[in-house]
Protein backbone atom coordinates (compact mmCIF):
# COMPACT_ATOMS: atom_id res chain seq x y z
CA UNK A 1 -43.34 11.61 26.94
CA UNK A 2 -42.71 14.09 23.78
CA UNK A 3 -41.29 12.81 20.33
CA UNK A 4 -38.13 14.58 19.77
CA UNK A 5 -37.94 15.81 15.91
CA UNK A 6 -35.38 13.91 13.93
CA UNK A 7 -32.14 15.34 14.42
CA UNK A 8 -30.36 15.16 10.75
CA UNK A 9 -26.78 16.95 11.34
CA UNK A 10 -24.08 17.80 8.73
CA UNK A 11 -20.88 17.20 10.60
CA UNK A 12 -20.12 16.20 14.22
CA UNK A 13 -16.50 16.51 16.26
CA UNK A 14 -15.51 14.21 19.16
CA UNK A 15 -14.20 16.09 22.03
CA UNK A 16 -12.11 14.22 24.92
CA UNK A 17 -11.95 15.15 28.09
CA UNK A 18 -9.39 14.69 31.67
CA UNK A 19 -12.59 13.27 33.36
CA UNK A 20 -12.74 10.14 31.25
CA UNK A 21 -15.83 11.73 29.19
CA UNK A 22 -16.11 11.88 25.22
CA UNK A 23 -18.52 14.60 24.03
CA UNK A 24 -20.13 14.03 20.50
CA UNK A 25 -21.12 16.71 19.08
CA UNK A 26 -23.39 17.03 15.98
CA UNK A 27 -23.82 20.33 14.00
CA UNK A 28 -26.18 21.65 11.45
CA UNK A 29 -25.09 24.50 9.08
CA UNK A 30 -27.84 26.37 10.21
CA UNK A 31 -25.60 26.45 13.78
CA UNK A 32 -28.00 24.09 15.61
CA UNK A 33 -26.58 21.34 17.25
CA UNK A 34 -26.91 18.51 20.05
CA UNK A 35 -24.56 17.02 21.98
CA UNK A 36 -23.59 13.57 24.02
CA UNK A 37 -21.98 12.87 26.52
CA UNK A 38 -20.22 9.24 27.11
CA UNK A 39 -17.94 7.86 30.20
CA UNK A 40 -15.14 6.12 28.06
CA UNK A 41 -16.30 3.13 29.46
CA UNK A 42 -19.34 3.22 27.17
CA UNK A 43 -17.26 4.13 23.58
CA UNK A 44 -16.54 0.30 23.53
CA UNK A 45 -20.48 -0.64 23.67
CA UNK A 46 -21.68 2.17 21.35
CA UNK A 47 -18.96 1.54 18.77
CA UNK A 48 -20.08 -2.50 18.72
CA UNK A 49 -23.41 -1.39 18.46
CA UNK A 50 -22.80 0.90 15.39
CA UNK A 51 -20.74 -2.17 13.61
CA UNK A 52 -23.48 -4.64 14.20
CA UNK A 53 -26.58 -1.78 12.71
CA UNK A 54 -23.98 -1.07 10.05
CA UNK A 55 -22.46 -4.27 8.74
CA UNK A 56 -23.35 -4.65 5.06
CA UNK A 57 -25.01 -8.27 3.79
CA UNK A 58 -21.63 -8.08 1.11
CA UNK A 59 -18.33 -7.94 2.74
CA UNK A 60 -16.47 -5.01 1.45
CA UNK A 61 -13.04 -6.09 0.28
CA UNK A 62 -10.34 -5.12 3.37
CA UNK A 63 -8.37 -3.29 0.71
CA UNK A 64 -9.50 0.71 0.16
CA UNK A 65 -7.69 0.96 -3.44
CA UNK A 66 -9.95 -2.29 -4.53
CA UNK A 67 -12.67 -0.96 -2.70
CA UNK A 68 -12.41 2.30 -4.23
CA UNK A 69 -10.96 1.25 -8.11
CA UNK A 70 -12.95 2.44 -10.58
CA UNK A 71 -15.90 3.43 -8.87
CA UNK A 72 -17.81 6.70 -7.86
CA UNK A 73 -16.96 7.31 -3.95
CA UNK A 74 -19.55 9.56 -2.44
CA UNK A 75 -18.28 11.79 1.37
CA UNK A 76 -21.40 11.06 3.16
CA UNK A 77 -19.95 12.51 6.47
CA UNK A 78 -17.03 14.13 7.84
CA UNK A 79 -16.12 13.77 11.44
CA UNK A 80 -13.39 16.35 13.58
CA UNK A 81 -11.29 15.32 16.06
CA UNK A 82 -9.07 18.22 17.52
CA UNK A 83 -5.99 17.24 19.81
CA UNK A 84 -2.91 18.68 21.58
CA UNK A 85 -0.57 18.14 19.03
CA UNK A 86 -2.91 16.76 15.17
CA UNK A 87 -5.92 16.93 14.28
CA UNK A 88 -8.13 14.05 13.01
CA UNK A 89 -10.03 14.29 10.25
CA UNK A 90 -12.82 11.00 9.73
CA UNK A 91 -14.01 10.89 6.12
CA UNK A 92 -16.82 8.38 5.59
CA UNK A 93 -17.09 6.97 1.76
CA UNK A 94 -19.76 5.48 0.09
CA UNK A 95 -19.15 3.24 -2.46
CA UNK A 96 -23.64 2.85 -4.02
CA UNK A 97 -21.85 0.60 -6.81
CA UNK A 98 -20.91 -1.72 -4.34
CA UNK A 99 -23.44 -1.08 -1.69
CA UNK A 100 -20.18 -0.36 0.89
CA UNK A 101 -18.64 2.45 2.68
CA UNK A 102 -15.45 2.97 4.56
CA UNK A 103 -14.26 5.46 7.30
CA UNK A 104 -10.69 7.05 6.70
CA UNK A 105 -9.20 8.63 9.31
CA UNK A 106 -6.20 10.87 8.79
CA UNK A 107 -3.84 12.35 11.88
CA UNK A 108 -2.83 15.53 10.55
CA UNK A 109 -0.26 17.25 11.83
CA UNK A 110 -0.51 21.01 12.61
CA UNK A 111 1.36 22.24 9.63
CA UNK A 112 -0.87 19.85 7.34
CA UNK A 113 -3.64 21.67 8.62
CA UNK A 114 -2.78 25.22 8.17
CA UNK A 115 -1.85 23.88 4.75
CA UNK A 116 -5.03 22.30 4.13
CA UNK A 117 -6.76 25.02 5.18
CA UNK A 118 -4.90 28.06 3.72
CA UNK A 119 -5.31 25.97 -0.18
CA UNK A 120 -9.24 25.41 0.32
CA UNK A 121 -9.79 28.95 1.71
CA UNK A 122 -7.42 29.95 -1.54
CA UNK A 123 -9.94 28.19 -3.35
CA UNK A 124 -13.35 29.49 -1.83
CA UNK A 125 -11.94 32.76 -2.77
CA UNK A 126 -11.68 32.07 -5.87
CA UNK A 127 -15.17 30.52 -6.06
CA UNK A 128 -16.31 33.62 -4.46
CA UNK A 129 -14.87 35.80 -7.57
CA UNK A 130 -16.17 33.20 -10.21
CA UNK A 131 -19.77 32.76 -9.00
């Protein structure tokens, strides 16, 4: 059997599905991607399984403000989550300091987004005229 290269991606987006399927996808800027497919049955094993390869030795405190208080917070990964009526947005935070991270997950709602959207593409056009 071939080794597969390391797949390192920059972003991924969960897709659900009427036929009790969940597709993870995971992008590269370069436009290369890969994609899974789980039955819904699965989500509960792989999320377990992700918990247990993920738990830190150091409890992180439960609460994000005295998790976050004071200290550098690094995005180490964004995840997308498009739905009928919001739009998820998973942003997961490293604390280094405190050898911790956190996942936040926002529901935005479809005016949030435009908004959201409309200030940072404001913003890369400004970057555009600056650089």
């Amino acid at each position: 059997m071939a080794t597969e290269e390391e797949f390192r991606p920059d972003e991924f987006s969960v897709e659900a599905n009427d036929r009790e399927q969940f597709r993870l996808v995971w992008k590269r800027d370069t436009g290369e991607q890969r994609t899974v497919v789980l039955d819904r049955e699965q989500l509960f094993a792989v999320s377990q399984e992700l918990q247990k390869q993920t738990v830190l030795e150091s409890v992180a405190p439960t609460d994000l403000g005295e998790l976050l208080s004071g200290e550098v917070a690094q995005v180490t990964g964004l995840g997308f989550a498009p739905a009928s009526d919001h739009f998820r947005l998973t942003a997961f935070v490293g604390v280094p300091e405190k050898e911790a991270g956190v996942a936040i997950s926002l529901r935005l709602s479809k005016a949030d987004l435009k908004k959201c959207v409309s200030t940072m593409t404001q913003w890369l056009a400004q970057q555009g005229d600056e650089g």
